[in-house]
PDB file of N, CA and C in Angstrom:
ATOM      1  N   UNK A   1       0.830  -1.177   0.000  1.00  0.00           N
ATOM      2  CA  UNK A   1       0.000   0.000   0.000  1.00  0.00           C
ATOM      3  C   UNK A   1       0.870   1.234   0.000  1.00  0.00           C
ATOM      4  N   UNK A   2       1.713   1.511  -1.474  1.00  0.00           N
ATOM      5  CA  UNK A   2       2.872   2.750  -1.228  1.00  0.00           C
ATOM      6  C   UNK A   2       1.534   3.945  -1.027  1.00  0.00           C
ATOM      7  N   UNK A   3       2.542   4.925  -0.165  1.00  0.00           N
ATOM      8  CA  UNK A   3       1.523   5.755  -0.047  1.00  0.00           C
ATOM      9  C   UNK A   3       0.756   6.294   1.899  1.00  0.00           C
ATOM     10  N   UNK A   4       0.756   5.086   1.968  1.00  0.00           N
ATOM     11  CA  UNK A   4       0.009   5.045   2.992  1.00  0.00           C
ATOM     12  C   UNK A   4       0.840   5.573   4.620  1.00  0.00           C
ATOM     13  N   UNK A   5       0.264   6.109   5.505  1.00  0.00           N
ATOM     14  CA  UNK A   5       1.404   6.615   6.485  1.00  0.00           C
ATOM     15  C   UNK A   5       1.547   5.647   7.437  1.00  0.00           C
ATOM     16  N   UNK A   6       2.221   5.324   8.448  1.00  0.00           N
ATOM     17  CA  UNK A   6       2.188   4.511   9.787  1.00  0.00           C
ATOM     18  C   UNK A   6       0.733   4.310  10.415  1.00  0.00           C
ATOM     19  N   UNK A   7       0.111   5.821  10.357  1.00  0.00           N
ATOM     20  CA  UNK A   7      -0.729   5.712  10.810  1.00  0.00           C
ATOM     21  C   UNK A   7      -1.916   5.288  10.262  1.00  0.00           C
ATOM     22  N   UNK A   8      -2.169   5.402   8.938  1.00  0.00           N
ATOM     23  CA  UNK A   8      -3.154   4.932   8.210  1.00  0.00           C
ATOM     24  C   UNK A   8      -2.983   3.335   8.467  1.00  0.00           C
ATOM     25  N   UNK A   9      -1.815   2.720   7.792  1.00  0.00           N
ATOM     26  CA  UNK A   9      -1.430   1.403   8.209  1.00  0.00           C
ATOM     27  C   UNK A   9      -2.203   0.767   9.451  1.00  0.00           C
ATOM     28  N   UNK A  10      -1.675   1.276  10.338  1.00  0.00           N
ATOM     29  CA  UNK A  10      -2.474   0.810  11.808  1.00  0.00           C
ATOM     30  C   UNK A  10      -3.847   0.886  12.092  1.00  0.00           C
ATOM     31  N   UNK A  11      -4.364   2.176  11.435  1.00  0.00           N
ATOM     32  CA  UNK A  11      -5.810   2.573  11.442  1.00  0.00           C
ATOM     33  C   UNK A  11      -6.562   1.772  10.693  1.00  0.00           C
ATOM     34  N   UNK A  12      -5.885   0.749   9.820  1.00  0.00           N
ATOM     35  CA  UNK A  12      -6.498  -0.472   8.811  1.00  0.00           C
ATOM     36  C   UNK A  12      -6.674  -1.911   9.478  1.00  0.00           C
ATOM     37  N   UNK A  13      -4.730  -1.661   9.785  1.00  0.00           N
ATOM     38  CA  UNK A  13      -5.143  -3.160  10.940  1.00  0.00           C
ATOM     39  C   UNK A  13      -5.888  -3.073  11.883  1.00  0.00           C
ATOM     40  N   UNK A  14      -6.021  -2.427  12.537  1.00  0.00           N
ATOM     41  CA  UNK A  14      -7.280  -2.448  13.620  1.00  0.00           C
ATOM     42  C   UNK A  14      -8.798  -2.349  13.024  1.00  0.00           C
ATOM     43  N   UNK A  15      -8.633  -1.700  12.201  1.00  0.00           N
ATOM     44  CA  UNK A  15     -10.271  -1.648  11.491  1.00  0.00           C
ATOM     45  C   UNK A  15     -10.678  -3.161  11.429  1.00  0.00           C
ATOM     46  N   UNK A  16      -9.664  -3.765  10.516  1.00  0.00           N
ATOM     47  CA  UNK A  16      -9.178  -5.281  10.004  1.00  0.00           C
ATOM     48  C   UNK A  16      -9.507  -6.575  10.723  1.00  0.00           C
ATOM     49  N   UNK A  17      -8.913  -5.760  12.150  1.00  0.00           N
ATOM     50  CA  UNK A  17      -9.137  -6.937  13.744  1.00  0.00           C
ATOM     51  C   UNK A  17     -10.307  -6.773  14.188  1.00  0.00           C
ATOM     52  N   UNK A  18     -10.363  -5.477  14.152  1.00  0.00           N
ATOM     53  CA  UNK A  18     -12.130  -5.216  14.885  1.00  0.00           C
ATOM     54  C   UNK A  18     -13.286  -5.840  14.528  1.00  0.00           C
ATOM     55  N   UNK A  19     -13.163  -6.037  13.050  1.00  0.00           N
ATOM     56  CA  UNK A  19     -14.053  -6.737  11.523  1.00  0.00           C
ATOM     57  C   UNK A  19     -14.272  -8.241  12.041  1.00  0.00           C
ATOM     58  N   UNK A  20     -12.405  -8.887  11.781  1.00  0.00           N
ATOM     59  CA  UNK A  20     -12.750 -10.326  11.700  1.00  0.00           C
ATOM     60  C   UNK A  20     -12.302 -11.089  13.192  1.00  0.00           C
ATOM     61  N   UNK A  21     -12.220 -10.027  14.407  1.00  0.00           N
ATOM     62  CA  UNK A  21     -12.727 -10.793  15.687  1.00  0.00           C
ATOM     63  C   UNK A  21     -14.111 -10.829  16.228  1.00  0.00           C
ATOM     64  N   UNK A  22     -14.692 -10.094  15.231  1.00  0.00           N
ATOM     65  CA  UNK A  22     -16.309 -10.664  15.669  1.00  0.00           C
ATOM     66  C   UNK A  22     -17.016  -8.795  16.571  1.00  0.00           C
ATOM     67  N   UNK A  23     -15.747  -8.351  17.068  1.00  0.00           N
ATOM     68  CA  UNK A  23     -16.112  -7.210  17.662  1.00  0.00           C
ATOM     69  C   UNK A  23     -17.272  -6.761  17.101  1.00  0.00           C
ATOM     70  N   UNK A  24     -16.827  -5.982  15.834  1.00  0.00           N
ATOM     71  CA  UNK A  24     -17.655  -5.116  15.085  1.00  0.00           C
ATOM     72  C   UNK A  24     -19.147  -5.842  14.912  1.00  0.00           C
ATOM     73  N   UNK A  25     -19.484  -6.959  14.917  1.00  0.00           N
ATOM     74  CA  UNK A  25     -20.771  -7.332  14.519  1.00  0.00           C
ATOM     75  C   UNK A  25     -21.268  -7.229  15.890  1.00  0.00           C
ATOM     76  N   UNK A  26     -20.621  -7.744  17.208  1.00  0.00           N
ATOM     77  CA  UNK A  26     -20.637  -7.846  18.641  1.00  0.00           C
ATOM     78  C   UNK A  26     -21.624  -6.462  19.198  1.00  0.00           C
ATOM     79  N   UNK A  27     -21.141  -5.259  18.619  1.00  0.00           N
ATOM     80  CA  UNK A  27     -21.192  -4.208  19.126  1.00  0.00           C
ATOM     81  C   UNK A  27     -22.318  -3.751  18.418  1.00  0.00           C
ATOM     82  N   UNK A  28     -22.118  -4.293  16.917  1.00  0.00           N
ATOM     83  CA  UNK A  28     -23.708  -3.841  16.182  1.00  0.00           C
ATOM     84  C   UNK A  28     -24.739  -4.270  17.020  1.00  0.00           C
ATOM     85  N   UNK A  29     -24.924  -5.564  17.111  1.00  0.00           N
ATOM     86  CA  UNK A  29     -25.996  -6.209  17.764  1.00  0.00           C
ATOM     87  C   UNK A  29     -26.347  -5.360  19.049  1.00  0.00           C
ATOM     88  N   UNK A  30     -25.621  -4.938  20.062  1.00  0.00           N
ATOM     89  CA  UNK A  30     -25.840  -4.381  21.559  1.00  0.00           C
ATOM     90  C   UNK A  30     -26.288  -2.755  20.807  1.00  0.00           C
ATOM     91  N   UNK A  31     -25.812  -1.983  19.768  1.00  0.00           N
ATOM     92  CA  UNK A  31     -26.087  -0.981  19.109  1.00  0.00           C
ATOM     93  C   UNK A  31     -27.663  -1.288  19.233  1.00  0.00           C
ATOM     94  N   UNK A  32     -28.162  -2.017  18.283  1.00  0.00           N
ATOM     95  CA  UNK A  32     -29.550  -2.264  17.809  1.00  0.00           C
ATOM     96  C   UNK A  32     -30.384  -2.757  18.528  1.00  0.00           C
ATOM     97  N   UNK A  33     -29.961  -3.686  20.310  1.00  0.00           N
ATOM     98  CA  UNK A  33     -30.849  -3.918  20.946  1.00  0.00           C
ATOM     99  C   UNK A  33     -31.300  -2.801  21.823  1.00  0.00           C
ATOM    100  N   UNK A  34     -29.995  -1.840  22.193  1.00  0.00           N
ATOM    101  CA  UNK A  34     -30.273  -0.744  22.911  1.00  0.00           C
ATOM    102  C   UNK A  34     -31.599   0.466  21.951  1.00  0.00           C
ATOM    103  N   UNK A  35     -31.010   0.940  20.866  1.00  0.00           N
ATOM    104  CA  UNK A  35     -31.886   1.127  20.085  1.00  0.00           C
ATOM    105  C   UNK A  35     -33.142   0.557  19.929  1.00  0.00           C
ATOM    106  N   UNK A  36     -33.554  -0.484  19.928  1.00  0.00           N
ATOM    107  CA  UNK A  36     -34.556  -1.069  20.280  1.00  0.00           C
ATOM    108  C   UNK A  36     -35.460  -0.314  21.262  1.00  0.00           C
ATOM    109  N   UNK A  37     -34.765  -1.102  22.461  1.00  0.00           N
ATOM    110  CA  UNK A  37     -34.928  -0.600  23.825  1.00  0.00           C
ATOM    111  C   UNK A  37     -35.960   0.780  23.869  1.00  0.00           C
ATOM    112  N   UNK A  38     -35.032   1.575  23.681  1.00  0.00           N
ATOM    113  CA  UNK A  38     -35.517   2.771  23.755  1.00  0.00           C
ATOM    114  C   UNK A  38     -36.595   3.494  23.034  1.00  0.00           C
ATOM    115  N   UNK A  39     -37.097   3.018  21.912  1.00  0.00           N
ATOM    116  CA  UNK A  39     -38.117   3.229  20.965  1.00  0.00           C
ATOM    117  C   UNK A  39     -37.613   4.062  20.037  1.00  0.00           C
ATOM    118  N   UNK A  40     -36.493   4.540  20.105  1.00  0.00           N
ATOM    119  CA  UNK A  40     -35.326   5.015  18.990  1.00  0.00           C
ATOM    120  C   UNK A  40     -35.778   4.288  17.386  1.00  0.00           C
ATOM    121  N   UNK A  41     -36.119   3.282  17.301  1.00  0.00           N
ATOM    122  CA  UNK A  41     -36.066   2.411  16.000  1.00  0.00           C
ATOM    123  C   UNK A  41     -37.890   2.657  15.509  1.00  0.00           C
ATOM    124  N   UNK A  42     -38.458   2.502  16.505  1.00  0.00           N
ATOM    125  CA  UNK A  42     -39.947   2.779  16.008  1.00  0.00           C
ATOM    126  C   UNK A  42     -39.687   4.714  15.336  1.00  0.00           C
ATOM    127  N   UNK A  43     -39.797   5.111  16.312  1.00  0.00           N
ATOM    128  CA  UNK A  43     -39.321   6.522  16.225  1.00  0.00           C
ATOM    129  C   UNK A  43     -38.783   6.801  14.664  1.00  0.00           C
ATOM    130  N   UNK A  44     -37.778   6.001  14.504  1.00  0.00           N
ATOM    131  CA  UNK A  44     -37.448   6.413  13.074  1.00  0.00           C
ATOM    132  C   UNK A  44     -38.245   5.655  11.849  1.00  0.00           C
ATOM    133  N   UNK A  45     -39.135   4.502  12.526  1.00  0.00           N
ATOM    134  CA  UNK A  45     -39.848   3.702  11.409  1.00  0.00           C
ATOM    135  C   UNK A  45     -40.772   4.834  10.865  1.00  0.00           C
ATOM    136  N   UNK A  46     -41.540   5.519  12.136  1.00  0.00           N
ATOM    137  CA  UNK A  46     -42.972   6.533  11.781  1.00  0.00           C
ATOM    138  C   UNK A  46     -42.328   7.838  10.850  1.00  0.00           C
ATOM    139  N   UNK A  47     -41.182   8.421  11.336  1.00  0.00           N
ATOM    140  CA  UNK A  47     -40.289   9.831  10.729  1.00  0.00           C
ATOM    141  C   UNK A  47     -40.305   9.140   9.384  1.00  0.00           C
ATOM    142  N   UNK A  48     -40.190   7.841   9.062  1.00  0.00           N
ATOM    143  CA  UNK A  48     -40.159   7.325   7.560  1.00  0.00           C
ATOM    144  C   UNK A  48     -41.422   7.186   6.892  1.00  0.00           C
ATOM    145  N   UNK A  49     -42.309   7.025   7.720  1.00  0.00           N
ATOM    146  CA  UNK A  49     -43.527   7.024   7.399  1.00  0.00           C
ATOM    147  C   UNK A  49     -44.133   8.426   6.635  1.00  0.00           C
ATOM    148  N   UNK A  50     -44.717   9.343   7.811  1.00  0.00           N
ATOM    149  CA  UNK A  50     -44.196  10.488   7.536  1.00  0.00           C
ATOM    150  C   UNK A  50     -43.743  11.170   6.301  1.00  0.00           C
ATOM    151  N   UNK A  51     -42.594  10.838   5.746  1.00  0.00           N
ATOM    152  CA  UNK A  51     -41.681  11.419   4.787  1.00  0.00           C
ATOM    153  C   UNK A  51     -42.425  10.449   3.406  1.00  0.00           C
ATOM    154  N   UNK A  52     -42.769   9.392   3.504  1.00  0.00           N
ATOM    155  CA  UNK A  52     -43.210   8.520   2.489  1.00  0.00           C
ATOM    156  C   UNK A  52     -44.384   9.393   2.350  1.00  0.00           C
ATOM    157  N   UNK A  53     -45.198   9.238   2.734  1.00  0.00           N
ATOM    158  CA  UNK A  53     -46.675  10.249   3.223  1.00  0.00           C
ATOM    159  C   UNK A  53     -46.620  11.353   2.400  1.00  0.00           C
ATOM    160  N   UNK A  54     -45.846  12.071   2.519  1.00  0.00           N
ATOM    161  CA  UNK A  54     -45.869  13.797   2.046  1.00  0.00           C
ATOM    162  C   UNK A  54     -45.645  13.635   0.567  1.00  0.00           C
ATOM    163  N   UNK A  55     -44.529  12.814   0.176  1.00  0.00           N
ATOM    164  CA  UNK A  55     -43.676  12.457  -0.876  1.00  0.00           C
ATOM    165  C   UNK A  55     -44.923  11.521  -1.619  1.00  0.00           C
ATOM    166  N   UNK A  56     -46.028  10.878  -1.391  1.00  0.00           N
ATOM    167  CA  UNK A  56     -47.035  10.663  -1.789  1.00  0.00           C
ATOM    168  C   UNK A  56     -48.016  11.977  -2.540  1.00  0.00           C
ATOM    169  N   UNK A  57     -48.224  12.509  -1.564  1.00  0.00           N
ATOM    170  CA  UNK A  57     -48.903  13.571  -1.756  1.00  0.00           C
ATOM    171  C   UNK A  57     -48.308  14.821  -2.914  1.00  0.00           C
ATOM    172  N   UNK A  58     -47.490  15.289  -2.870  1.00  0.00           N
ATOM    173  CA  UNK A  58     -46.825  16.123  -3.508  1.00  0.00           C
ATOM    174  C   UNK A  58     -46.122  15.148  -4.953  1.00  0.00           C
ATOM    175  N   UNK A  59     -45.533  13.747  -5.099  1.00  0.00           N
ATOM    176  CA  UNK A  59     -45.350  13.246  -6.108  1.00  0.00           C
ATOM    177  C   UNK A  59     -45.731  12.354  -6.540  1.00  0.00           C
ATOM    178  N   UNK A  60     -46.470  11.300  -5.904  1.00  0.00           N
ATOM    179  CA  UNK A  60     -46.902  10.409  -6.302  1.00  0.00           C
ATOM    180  C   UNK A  60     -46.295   9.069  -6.015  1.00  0.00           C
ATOM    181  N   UNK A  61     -46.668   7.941  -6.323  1.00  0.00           N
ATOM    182  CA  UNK A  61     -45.453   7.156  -6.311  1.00  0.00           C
ATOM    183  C   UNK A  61     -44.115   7.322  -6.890  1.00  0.00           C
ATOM    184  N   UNK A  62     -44.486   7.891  -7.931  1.00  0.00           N
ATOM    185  CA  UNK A  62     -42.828   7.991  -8.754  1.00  0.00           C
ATOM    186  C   UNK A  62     -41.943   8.750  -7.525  1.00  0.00           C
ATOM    187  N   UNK A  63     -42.756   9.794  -6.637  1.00  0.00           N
ATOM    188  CA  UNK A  63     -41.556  10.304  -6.170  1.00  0.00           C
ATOM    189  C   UNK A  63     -40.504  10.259  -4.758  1.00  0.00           C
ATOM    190  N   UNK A  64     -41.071   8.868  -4.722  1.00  0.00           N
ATOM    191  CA  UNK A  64     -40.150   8.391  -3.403  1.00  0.00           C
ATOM    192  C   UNK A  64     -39.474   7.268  -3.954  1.00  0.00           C
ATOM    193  N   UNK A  65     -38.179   7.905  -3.980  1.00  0.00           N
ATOM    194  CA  UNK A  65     -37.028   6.798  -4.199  1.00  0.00           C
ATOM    195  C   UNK A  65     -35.934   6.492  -2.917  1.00  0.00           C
ATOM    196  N   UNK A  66     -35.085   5.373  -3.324  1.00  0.00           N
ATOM    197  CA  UNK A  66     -34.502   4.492  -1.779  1.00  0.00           C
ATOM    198  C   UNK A  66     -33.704   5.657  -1.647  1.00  0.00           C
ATOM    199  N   UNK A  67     -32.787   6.530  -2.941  1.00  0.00           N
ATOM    200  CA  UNK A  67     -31.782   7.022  -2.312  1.00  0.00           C
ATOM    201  C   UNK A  67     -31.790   8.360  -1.470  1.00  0.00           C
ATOM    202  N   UNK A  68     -33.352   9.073  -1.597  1.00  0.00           N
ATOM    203  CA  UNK A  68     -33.799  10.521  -1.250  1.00  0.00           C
ATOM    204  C   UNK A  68     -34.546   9.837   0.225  1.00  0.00           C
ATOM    205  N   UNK A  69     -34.840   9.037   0.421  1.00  0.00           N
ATOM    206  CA  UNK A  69     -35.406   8.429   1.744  1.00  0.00           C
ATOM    207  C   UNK A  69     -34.125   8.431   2.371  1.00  0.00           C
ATOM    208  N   UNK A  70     -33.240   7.655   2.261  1.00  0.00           N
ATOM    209  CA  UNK A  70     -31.876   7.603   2.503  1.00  0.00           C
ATOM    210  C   UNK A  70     -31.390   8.883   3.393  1.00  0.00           C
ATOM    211  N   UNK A  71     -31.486   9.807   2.332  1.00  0.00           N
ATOM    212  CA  UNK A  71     -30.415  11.133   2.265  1.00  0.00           C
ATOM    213  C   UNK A  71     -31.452  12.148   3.186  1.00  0.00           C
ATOM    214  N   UNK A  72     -32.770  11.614   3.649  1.00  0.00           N
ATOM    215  CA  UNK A  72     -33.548  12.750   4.353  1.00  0.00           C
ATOM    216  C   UNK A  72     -33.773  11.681   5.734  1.00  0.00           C
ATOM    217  N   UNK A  73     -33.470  10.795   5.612  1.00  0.00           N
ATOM    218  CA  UNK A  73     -33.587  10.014   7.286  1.00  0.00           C
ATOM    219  C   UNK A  73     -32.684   9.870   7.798  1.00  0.00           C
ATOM    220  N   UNK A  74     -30.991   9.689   7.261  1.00  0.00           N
ATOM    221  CA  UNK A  74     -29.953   9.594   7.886  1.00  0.00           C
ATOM    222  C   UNK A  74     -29.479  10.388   8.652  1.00  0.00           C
ATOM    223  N   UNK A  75     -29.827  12.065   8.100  1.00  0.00           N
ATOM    224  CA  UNK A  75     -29.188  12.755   9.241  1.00  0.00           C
ATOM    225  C   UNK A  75     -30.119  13.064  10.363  1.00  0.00           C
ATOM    226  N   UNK A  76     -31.442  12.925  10.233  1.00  0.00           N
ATOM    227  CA  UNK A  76     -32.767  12.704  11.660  1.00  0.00           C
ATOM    228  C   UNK A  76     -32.165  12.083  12.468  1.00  0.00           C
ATOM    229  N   UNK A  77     -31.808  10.982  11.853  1.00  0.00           N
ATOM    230  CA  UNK A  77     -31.618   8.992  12.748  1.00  0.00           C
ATOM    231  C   UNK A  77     -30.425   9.420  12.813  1.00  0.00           C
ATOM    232  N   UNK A  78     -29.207   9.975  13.301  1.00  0.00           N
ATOM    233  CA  UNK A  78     -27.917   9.839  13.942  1.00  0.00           C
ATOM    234  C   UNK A  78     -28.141  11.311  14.941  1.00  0.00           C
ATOM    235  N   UNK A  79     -29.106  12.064  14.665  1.00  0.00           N
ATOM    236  CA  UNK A  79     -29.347  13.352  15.503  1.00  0.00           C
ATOM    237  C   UNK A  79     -30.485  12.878  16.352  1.00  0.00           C
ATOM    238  N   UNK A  80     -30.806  11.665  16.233  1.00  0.00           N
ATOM    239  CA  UNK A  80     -31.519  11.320  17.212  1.00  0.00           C
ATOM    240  C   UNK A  80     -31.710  10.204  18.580  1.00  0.00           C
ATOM    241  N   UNK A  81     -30.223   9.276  18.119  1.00  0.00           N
ATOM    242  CA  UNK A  81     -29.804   8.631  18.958  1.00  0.00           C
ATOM    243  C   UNK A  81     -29.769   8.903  20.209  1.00  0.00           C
ATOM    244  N   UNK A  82     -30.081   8.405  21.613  1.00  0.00           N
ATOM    245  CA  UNK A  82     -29.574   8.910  22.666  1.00  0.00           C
ATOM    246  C   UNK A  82     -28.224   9.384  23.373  1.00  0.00           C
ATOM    247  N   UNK A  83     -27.723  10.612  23.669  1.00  0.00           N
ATOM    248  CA  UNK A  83     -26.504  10.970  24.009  1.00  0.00           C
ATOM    249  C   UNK A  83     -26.085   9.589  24.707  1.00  0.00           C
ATOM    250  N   UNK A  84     -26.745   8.644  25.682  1.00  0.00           N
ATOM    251  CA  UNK A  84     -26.347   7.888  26.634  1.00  0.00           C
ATOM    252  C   UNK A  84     -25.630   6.773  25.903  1.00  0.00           C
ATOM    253  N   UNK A  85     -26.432   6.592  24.913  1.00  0.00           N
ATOM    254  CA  UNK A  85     -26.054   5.503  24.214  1.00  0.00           C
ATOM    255  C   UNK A  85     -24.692   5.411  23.638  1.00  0.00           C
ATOM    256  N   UNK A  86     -24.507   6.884  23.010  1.00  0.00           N
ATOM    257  CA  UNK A  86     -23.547   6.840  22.125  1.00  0.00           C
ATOM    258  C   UNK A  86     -22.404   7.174  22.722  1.00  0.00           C
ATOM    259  N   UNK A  87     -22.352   7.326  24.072  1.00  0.00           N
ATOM    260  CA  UNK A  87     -21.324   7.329  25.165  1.00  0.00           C
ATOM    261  C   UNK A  87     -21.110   6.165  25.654  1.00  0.00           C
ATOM    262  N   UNK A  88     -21.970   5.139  25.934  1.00  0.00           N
ATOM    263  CA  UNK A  88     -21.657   3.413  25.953  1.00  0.00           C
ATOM    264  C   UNK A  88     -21.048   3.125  24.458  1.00  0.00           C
ATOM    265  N   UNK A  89     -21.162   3.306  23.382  1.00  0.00           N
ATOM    266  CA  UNK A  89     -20.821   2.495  22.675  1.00  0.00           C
ATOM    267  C   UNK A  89     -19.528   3.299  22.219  1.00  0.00           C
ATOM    268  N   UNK A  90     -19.210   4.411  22.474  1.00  0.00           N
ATOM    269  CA  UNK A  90     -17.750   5.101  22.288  1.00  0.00           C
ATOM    270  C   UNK A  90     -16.682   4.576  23.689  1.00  0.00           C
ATOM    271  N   UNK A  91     -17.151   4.158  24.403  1.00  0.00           N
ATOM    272  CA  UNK A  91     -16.508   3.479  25.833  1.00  0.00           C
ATOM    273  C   UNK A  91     -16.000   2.181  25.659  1.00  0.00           C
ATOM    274  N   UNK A  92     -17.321   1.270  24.622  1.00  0.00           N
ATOM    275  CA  UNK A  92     -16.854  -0.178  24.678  1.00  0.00           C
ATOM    276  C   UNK A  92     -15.962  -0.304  23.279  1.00  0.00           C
ATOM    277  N   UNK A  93     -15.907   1.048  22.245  1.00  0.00           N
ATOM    278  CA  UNK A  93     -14.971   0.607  21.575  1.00  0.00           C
ATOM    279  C   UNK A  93     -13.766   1.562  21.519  1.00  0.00           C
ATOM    280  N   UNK A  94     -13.060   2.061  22.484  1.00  0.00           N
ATOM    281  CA  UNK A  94     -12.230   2.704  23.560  1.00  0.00           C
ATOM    282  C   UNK A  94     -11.402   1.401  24.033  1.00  0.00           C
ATOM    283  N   UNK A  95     -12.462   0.923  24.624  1.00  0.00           N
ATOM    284  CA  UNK A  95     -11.929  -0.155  25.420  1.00  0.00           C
ATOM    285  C   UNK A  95     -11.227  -1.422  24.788  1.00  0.00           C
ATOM    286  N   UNK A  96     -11.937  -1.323  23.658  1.00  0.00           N
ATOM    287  CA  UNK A  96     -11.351  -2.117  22.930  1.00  0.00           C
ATOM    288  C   UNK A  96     -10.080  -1.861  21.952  1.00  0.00           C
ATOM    289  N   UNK A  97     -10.034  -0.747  21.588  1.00  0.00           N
ATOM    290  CA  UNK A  97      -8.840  -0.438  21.066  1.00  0.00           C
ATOM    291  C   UNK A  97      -7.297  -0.385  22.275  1.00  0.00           C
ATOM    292  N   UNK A  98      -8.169   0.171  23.471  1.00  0.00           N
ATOM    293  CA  UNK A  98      -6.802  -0.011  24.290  1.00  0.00           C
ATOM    294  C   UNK A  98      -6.091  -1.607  24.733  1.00  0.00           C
ATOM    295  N   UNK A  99      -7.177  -2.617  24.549  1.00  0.00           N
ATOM    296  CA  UNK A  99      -7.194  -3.750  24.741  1.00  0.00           C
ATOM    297  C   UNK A  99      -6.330  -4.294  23.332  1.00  0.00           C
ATOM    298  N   UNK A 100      -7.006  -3.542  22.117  1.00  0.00           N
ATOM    299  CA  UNK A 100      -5.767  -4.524  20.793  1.00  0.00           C
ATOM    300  C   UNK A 100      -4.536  -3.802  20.964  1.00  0.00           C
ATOM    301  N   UNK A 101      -4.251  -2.634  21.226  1.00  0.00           N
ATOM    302  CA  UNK A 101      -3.089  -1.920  20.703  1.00  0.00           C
ATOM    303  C   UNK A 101      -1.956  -2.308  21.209  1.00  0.00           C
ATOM    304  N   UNK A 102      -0.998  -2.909  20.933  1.00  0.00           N
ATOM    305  CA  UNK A 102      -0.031  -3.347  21.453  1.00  0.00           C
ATOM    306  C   UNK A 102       1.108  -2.164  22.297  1.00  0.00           C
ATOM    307  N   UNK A 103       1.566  -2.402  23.432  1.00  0.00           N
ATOM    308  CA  UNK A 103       2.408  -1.150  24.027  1.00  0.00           C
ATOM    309  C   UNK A 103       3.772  -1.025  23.600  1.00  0.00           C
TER     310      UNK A 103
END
């Protein structure tokens, strides 16, 4: 990988380890039950609703497509996560990087 700095390097292998020790799926799952939990996930089912709804009204079917649903729920749904949450899951993967990084 010419090109690449020390740090990019490292910032790959760990991406790399995080991937294929299972972490990253580990952490999705506790992501999505907490989400759950909280009604965070309904919450964003209805905001989709909603947006389908209007986008009915004003275009019709033609005018709701995956990638404009996409591009108008993603930034709702990450501005709407719970602060609490996203302080547990910046902790457990903290923890985990201090846990791979070799001293």
């Amino acid at each position: 990988m010419a090109g690449n700095t020390d740090e990019e390097k490292i910032r790959m292998s760990l991406c790399q380890k995080f991937t294929e020790s299972g972490e990253k799926d580990r952490l999705q799952s506790i992501l999505q039950e907490r989400l759950r939990e909280c009604g965070w996930l309904e919450s964003i089912k209805a905001h989709c609703s909603e947006i389908v709804k209007e986008k009915l009204k004003t275009d019709g079917v033609t005018g709701v497509t995956v990638n404009e649903m996409v591009s108008q729920i993603t930034p709702h749904a990450r501005g709407t996560v719970p602060e609490d949450i996203k302080a547990d899951m910046l902790l457990r993967i903290k923890k985990y990087l201090e846990e791979s990084i070799p001293n």
